[in-house]
C-alpha atoms as a PDB file:
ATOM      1  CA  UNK A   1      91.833  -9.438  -8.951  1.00  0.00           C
ATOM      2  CA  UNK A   2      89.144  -9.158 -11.505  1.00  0.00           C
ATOM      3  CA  UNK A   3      86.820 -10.449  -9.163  1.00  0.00           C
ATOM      4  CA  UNK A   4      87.553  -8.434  -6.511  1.00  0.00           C
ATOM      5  CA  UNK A   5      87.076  -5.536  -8.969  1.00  0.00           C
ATOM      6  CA  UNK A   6      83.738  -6.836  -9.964  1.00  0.00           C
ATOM      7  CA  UNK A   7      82.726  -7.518  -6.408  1.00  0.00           C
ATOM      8  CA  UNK A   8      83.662  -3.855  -5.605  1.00  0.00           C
ATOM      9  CA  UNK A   9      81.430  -2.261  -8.668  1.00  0.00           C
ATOM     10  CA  UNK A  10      78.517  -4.342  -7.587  1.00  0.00           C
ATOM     11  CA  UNK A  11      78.851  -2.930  -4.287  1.00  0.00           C
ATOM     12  CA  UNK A  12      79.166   0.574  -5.330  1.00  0.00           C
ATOM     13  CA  UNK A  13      75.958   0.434  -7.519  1.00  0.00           C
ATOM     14  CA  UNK A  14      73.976  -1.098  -4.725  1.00  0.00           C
ATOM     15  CA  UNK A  15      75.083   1.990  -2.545  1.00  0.00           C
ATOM     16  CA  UNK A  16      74.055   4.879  -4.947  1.00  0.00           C
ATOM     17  CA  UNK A  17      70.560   6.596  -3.274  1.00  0.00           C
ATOM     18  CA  UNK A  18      67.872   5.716  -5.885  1.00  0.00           C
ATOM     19  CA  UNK A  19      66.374   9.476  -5.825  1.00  0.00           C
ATOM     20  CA  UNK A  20      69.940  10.193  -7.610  1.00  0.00           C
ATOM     21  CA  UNK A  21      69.278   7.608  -9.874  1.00  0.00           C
ATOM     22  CA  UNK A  22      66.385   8.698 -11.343  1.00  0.00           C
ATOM     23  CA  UNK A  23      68.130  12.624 -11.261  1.00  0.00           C
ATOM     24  CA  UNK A  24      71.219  10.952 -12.983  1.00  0.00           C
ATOM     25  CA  UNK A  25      68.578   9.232 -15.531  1.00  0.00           C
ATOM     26  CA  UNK A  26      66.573  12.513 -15.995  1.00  0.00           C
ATOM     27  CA  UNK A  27      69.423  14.460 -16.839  1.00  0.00           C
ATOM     28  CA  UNK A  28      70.456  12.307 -19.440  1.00  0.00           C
ATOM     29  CA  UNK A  29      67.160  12.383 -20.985  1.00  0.00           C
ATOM     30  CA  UNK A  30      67.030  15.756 -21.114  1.00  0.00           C
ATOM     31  CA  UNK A  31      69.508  15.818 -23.912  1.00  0.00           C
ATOM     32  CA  UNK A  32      67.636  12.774 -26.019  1.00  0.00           C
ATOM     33  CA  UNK A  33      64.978  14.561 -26.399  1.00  0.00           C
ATOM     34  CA  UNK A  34      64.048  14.755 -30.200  1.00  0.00           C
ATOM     35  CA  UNK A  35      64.452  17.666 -32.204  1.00  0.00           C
ATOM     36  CA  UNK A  36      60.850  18.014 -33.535  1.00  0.00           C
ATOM     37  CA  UNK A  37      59.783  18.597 -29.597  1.00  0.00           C
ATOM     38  CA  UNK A  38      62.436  21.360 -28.668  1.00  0.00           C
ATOM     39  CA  UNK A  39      61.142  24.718 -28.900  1.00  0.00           C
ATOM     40  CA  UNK A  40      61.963  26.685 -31.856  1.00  0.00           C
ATOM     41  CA  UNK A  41      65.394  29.575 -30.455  1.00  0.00           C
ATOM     42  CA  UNK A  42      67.469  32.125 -32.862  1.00  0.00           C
ATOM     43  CA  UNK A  43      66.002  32.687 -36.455  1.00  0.00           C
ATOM     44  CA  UNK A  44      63.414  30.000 -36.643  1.00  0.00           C
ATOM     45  CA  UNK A  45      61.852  31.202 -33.636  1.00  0.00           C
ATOM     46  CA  UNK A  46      61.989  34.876 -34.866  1.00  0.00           C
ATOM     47  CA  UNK A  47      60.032  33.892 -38.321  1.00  0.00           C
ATOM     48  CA  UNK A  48      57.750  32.038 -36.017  1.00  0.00           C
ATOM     49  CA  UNK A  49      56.832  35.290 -34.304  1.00  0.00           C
ATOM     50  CA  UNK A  50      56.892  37.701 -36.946  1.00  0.00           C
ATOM     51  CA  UNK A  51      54.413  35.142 -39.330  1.00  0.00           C
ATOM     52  CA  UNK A  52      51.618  35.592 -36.140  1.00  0.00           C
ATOM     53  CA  UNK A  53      49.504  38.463 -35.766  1.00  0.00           C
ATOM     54  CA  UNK A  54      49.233  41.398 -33.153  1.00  0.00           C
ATOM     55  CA  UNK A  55      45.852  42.265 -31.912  1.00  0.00           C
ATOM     56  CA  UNK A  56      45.758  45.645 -31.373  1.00  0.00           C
ATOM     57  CA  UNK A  57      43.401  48.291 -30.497  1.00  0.00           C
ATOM     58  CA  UNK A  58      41.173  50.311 -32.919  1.00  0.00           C
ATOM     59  CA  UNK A  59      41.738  54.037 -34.183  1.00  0.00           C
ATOM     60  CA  UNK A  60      45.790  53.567 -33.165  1.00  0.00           C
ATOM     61  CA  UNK A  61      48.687  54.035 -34.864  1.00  0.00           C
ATOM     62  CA  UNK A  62      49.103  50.411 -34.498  1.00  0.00           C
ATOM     63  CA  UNK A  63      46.507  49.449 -36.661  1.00  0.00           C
ATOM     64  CA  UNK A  64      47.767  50.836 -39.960  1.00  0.00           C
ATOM     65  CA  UNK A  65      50.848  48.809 -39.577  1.00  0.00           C
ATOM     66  CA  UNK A  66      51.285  45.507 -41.199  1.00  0.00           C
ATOM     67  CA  UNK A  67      50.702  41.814 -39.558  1.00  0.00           C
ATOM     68  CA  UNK A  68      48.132  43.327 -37.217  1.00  0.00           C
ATOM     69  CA  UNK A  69      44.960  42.647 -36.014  1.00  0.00           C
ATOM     70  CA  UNK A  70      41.820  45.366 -34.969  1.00  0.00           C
ATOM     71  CA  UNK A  71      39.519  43.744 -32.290  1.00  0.00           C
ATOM     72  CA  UNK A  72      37.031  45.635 -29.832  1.00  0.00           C
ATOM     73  CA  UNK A  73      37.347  43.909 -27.067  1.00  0.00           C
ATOM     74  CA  UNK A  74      39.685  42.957 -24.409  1.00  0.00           C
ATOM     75  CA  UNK A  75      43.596  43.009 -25.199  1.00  0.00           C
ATOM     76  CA  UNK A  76      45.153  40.597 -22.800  1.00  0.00           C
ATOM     77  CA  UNK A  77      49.084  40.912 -24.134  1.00  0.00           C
ATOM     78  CA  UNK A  78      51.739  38.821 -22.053  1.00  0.00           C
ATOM     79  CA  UNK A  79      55.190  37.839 -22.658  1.00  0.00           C
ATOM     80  CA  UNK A  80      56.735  34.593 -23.478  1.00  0.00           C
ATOM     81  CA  UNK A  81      55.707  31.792 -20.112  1.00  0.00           C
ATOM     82  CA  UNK A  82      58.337  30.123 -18.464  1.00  0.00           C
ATOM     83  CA  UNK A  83      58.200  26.391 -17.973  1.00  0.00           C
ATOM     84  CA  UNK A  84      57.054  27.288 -14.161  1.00  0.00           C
ATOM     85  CA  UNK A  85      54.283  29.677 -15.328  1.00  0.00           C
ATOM     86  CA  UNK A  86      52.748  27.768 -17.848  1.00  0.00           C
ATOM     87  CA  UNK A  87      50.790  25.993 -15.347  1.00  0.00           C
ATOM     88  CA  UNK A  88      49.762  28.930 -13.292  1.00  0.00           C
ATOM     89  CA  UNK A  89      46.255  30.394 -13.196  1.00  0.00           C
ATOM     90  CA  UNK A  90      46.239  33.960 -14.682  1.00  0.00           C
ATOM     91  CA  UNK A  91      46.065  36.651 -11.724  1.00  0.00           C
ATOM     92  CA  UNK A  92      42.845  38.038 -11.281  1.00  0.00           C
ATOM     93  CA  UNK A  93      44.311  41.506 -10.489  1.00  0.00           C
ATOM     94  CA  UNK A  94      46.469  41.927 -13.364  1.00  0.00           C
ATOM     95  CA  UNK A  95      43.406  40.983 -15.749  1.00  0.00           C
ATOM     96  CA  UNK A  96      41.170  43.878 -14.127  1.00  0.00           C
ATOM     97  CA  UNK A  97      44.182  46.150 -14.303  1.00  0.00           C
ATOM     98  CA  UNK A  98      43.925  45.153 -18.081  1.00  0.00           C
ATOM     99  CA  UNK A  99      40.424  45.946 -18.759  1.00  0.00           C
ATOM    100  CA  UNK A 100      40.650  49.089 -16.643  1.00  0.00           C
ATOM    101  CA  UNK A 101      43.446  50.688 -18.992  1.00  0.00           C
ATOM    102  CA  UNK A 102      41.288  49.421 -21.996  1.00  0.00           C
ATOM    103  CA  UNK A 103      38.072  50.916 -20.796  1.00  0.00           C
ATOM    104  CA  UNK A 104      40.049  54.074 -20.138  1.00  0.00           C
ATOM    105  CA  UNK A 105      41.295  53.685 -23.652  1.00  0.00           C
ATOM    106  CA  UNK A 106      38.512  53.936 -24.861  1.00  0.00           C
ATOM    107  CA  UNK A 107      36.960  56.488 -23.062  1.00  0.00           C
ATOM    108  CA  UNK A 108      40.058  58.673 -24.541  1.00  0.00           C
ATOM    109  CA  UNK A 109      39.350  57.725 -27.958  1.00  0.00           C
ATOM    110  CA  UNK A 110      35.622  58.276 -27.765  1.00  0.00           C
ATOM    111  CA  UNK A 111      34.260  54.962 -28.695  1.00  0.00           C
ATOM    112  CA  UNK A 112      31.290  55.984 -26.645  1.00  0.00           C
ATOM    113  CA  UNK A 113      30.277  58.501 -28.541  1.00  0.00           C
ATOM    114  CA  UNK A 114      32.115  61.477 -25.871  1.00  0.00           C
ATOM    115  CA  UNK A 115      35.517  62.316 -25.069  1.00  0.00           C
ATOM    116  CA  UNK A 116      36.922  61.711 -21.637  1.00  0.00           C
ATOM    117  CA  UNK A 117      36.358  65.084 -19.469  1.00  0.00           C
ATOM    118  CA  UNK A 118      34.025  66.453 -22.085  1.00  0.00           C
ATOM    119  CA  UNK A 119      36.997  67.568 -24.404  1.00  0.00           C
ATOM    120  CA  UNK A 120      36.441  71.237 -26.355  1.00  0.00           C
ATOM    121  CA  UNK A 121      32.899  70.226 -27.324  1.00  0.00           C
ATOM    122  CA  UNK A 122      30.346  70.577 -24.267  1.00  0.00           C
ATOM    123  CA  UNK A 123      27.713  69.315 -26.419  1.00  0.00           C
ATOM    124  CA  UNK A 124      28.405  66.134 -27.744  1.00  0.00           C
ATOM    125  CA  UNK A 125      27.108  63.329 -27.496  1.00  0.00           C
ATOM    126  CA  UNK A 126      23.787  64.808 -26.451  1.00  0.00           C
ATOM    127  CA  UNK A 127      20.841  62.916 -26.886  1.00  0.00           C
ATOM    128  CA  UNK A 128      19.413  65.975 -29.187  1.00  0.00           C
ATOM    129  CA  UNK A 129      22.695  65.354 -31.416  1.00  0.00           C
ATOM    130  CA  UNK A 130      21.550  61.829 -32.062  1.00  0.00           C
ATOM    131  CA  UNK A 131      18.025  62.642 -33.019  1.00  0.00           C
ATOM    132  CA  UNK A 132      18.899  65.325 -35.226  1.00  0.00           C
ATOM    133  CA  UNK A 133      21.844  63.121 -37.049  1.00  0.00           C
ATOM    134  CA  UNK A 134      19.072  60.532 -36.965  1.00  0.00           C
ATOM    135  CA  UNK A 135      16.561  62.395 -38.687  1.00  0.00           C
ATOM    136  CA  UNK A 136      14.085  61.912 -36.214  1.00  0.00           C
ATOM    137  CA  UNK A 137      13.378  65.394 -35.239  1.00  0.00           C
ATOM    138  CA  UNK A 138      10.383  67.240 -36.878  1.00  0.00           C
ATOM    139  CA  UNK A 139      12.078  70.580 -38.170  1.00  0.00           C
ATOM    140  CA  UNK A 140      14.069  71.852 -40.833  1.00  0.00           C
ATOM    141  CA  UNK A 141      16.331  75.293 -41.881  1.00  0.00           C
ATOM    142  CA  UNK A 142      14.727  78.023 -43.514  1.00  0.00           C
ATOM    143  CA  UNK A 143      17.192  80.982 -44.397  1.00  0.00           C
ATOM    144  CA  UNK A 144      15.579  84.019 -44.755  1.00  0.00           C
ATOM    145  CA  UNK A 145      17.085  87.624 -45.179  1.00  0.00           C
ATOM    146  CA  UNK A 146      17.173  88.502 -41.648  1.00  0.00           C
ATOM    147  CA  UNK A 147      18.897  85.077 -40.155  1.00  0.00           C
ATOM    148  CA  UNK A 148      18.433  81.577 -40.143  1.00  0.00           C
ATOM    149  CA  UNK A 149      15.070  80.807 -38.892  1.00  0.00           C
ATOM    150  CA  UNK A 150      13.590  76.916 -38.167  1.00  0.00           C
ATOM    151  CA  UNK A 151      10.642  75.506 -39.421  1.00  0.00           C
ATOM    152  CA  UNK A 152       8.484  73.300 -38.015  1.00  0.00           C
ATOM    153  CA  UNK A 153       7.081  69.929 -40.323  1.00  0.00           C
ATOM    154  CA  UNK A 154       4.440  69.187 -37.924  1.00  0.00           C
ATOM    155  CA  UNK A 155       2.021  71.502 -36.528  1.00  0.00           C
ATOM    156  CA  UNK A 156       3.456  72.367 -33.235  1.00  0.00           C
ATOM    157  CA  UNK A 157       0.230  72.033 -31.103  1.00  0.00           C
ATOM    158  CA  UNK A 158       0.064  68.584 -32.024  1.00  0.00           C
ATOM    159  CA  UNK A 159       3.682  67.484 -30.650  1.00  0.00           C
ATOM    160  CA  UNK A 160       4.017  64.986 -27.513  1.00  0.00           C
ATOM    161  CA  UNK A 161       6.238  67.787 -25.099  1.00  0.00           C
ATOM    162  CA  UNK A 162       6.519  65.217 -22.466  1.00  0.00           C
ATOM    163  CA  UNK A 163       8.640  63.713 -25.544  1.00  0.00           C
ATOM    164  CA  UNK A 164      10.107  66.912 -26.740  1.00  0.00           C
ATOM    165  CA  UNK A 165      10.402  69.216 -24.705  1.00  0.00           C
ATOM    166  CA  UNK A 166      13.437  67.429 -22.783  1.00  0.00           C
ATOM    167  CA  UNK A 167      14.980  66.719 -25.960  1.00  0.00           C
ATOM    168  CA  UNK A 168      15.142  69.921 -27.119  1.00  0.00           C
ATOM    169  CA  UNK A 169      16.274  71.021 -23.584  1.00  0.00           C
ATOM    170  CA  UNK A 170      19.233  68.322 -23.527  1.00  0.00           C
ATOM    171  CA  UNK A 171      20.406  70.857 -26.898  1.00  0.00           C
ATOM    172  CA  UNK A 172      20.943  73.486 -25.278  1.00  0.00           C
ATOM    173  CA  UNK A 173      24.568  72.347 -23.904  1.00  0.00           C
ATOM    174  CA  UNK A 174      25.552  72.157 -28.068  1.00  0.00           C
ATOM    175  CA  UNK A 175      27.736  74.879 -29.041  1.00  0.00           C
ATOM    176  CA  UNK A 176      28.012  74.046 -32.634  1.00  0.00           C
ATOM    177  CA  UNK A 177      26.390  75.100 -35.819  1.00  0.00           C
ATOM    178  CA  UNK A 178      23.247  73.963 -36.483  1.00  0.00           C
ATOM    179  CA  UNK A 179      22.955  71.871 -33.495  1.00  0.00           C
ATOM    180  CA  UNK A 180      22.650  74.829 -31.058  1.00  0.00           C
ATOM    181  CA  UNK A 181      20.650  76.906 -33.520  1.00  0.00           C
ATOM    182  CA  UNK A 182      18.228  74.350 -33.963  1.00  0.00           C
ATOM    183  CA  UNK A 183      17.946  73.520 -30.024  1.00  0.00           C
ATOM    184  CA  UNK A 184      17.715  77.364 -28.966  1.00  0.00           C
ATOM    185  CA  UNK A 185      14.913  77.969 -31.171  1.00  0.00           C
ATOM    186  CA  UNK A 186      13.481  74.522 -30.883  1.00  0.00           C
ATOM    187  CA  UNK A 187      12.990  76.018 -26.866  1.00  0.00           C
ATOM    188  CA  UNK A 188      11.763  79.452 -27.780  1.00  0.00           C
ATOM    189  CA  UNK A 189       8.850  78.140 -30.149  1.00  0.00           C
ATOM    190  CA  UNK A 190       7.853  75.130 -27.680  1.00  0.00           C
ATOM    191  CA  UNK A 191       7.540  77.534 -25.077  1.00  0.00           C
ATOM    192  CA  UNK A 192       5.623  80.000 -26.854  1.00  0.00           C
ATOM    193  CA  UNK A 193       3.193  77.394 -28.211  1.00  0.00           C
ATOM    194  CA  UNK A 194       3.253  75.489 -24.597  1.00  0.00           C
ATOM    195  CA  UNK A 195       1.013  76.795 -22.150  1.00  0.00           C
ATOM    196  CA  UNK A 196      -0.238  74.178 -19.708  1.00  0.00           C
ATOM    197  CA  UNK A 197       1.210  71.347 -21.515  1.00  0.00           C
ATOM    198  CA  UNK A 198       4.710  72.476 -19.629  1.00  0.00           C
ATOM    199  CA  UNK A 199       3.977  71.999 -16.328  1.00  0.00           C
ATOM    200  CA  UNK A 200       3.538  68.366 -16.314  1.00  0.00           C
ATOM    201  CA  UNK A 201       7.124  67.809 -17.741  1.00  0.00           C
ATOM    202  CA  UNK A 202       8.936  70.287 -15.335  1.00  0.00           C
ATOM    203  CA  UNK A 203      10.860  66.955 -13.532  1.00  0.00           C
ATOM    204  CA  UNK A 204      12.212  66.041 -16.926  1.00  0.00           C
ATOM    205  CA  UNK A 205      13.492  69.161 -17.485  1.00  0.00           C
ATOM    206  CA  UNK A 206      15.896  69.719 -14.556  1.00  0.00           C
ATOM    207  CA  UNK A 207      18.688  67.310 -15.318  1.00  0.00           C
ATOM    208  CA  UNK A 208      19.189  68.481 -18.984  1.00  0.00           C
ATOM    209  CA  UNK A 209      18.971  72.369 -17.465  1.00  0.00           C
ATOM    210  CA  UNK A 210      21.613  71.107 -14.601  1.00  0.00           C
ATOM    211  CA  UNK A 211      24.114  69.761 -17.386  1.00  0.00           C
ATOM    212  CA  UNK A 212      23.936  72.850 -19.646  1.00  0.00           C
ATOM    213  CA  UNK A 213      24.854  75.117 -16.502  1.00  0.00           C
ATOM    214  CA  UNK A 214      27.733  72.482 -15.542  1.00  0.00           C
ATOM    215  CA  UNK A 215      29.380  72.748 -19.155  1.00  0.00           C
ATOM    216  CA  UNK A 216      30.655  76.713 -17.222  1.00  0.00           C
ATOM    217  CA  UNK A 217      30.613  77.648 -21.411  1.00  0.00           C
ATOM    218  CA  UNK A 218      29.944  81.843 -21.086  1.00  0.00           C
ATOM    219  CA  UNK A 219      27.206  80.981 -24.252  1.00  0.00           C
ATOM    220  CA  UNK A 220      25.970  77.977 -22.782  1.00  0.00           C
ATOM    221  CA  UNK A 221      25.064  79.219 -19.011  1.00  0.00           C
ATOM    222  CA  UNK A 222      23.739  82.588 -20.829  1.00  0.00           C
ATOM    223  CA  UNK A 223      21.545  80.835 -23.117  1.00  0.00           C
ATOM    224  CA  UNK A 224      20.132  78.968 -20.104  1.00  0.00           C
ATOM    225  CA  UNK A 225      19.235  81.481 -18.145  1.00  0.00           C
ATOM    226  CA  UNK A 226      17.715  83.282 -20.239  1.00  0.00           C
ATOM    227  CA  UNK A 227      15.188  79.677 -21.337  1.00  0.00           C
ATOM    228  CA  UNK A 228      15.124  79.537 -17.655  1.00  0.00           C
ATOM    229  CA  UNK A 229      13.230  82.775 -17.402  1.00  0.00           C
ATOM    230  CA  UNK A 230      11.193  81.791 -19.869  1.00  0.00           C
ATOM    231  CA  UNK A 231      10.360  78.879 -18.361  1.00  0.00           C
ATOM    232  CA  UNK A 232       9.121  80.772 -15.705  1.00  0.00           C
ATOM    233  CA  UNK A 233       6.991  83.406 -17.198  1.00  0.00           C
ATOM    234  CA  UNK A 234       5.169  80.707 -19.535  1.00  0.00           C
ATOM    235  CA  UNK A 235       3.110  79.611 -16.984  1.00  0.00           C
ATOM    236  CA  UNK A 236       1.890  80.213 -13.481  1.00  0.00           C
ATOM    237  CA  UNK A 237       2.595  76.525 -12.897  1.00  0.00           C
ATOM    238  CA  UNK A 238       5.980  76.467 -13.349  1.00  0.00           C
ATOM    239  CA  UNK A 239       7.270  79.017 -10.908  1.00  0.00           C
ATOM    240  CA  UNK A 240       6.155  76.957  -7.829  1.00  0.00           C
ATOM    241  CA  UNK A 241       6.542  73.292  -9.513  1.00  0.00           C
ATOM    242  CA  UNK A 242      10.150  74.675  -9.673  1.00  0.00           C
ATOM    243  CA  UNK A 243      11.099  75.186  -5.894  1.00  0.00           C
ATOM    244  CA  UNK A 244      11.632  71.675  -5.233  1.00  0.00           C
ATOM    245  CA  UNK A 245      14.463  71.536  -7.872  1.00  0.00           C
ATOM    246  CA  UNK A 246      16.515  74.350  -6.230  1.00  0.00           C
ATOM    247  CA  UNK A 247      18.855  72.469  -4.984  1.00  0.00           C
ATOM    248  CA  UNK A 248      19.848  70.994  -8.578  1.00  0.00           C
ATOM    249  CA  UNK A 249      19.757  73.855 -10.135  1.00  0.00           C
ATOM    250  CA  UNK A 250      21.142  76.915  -7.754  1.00  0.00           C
ATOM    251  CA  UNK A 251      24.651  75.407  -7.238  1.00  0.00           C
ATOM    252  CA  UNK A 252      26.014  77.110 -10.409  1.00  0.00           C
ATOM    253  CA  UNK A 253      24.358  80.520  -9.475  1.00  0.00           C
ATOM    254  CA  UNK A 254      25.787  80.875  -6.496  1.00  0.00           C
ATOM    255  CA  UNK A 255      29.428  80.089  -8.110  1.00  0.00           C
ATOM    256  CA  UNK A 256      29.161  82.548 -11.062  1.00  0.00           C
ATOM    257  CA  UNK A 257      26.896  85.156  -9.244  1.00  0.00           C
ATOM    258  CA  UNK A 258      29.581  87.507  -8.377  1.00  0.00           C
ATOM    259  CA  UNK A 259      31.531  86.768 -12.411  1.00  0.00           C
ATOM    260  CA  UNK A 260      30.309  90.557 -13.463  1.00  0.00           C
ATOM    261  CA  UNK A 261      32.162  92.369 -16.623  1.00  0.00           C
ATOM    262  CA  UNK A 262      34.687  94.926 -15.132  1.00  0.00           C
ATOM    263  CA  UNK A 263      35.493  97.296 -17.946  1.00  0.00           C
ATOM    264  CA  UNK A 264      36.764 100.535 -16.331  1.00  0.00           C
ATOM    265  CA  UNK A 265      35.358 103.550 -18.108  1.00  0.00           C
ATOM    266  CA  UNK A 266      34.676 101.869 -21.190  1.00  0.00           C
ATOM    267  CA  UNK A 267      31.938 101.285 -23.150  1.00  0.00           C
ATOM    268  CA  UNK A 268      30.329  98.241 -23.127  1.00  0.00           C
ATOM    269  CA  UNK A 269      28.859  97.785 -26.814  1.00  0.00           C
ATOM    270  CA  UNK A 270      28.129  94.094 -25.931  1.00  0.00           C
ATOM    271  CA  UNK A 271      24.957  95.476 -23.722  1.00  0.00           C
ATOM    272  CA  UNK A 272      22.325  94.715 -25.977  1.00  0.00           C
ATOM    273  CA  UNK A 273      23.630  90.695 -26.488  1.00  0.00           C
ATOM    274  CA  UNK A 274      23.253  90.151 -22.859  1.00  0.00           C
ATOM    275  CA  UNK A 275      25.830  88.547 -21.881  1.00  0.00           C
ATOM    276  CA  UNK A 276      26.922  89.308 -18.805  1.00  0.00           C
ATOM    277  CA  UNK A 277      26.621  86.755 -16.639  1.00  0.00           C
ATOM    278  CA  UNK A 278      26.292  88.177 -12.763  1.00  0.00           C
ATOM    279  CA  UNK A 279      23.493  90.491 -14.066  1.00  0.00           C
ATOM    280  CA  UNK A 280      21.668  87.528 -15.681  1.00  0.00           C
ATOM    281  CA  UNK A 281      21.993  85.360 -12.606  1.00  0.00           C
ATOM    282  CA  UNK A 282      20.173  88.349 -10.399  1.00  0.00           C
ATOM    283  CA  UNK A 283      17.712  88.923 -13.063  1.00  0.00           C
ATOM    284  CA  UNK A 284      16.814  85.101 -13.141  1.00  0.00           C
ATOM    285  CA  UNK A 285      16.777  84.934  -9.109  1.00  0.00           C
ATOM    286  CA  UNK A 286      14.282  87.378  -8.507  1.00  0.00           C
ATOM    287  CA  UNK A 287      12.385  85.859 -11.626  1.00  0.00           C
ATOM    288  CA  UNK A 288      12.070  82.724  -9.311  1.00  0.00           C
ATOM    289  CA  UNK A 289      11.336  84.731  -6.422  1.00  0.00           C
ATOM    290  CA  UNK A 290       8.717  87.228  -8.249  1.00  0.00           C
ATOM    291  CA  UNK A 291       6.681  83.751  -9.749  1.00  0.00           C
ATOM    292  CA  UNK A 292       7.904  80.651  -7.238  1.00  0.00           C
ATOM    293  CA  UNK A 293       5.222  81.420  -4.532  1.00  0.00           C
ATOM    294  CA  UNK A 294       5.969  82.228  -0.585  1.00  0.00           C
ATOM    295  CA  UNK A 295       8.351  79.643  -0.334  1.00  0.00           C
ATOM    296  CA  UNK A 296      10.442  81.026  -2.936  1.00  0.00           C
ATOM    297  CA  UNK A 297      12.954  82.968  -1.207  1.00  0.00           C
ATOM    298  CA  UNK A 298      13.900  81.251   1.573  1.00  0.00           C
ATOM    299  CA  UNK A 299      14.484  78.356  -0.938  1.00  0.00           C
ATOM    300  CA  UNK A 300      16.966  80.735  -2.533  1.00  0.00           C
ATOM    301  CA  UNK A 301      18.461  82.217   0.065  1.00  0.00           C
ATOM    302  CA  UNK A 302      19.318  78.618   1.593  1.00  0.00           C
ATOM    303  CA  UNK A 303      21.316  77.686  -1.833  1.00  0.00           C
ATOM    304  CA  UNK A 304      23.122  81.699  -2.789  1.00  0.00           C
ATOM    305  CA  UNK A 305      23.312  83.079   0.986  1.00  0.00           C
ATOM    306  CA  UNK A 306      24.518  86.590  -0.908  1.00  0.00           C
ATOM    307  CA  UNK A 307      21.064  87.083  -2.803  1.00  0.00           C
ATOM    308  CA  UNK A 308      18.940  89.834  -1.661  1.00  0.00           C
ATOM    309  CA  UNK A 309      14.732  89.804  -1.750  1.00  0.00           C
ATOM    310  CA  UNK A 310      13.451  91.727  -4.209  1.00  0.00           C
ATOM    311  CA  UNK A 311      10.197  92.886  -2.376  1.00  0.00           C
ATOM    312  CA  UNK A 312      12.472  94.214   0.245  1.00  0.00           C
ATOM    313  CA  UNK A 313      14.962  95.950  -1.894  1.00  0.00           C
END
């Protein structure tokens, strides 16, 4: 009987597959493994986790808390791998989705020197703000009894406008003290002491005139206008070097043309600042007209279809 028994085991171990061998022999292993090469679970694994650092981004609320790491850069944060994703190339789309909310992050916490959408402050992060926080800028704050006035460290007649000029232009979208102070005036004094030195910088000047209309800042698009008619009148140049920059610059006219201060039967005591902004739009329309040439008005008329010649009227 014993052999009969032995003959039968023999038999039954020849007919076992071999693939459930080797699963038989795998599972068994699993279990030997030694306990230096399991991964840390429960309270070990916790103090692991806690002892490493977080990386997190700067100018948070994260970043004043302890075990944590400020870098500038990308934050690529995951959660524990399986066994089957450890071998798995990251996904391309998940990585740009990544960066994408970083960059936006960033954009919101104005690490680029301007908050996203422009925030309360029109102005900043001008290219005049720099300069002037620089030092760069020849001028300097003289208060006298009637009002701050600027002064100028360089003789005015010897300054580079092709340099200037714009710069002081890209100020005028600042609506804080001294910034806009010292841009306004900046304009005035430049223009004054211009002549024919403007014309030749007229294509520099449109895209820092365009983004002081676009802040839509009542003091801002005021201010403009008004440097805009100045602009004008300083030289018979200007009017007609102006007419190819219509469509640039016109846009915001015809949106705010018809904005005019309704006040009933009141009195208006705010006449004398100027500040109403449908009457400076007509006044600065038939400026361009009056000094842009013959071509002048139809240029106009293509870009604020409600504006009326003022040779005919």
């Amino acid at each position: 009987p014993e052999m009969a028994q032995t003959a039968r085991t023999a038999t039954a171990r020849r007919s076992i597959p071999t693939h459930d061998y080797q699963i038989t022999l795998k599972q068994r292993s699993k279990s030997a493994n030694p306990a230096q090469l399991r991964p840390l679970s429960g309270i070990q694994g916790a103090a692991v986790a806690s002892s490493r650092p977080r990386y997190v981004p700067p100018f948070s609320i994260q970043s004043q808390q302890k075990n944590t790491v400020v870098i500038d850069g990308p934050i690529h944060e995951s959660a524990p791998k399986t066994a089957s994703a450890r071998a798995r190339n990251p996904n391309p789309k998940s990585l740009r989705r990544q960066q994408k909310s970083l960059s936006t992050l960033n954009l919101g916490l104005g690490l680029n020197g301007c908050t996203a959408g422009g925030g309360n402050d029109p102005g900043r992060g001008t290219l005049f703000r720099m300069y002037f926080d620089r030092g760069d800028l020849p001028i300097k704050m003289e208060y006298l009894c009637g009002g701050d006035k600027i002064g100028w460290t360089v003789d005015i007649d010897k300054l580079d406008y092709s340099l200037y000029l714009p710069l002081f232009f890209d100020g005028l979208a600042e609506t804080k003290h001294p910034y806009k102070t010292y841009a306004r005036q900046g304009v005035t004094d430049l223009l004054l002491a211009g002549g024919e030195k403007i014309h030749p910088v007229i294509p520099q000047l449109i895209l820092p005139l365009k983004n002081a209309l676009s802040t839509r800042n009542l003091e801002v698009m005021c201010t403009t206008l008004k440097i805009i008619q100045q602009l004008v009148m300083s030289s018979d140049l200007v009017g007609p070097a102006l007419v190819p920059f219509y469509r640039q610059l016109l846009p915001m006219f015809n949106a705010f043309k018809v904005k005019n201060l309704n006040c009933g039967d009141e009195i208006d005591y705010a006449q004398k600042n100027n500040l109403n902004l449908g009457d400076l739009i007509d006044e600065t329309l038939q400026v361009l007209e009056l000094h842009g040439g013959e071509d002048a008005f139809i240029n106009i008329k293509y870009m604020v279809p409600t504006y009326e010649s003022c040779y005919l009227n």
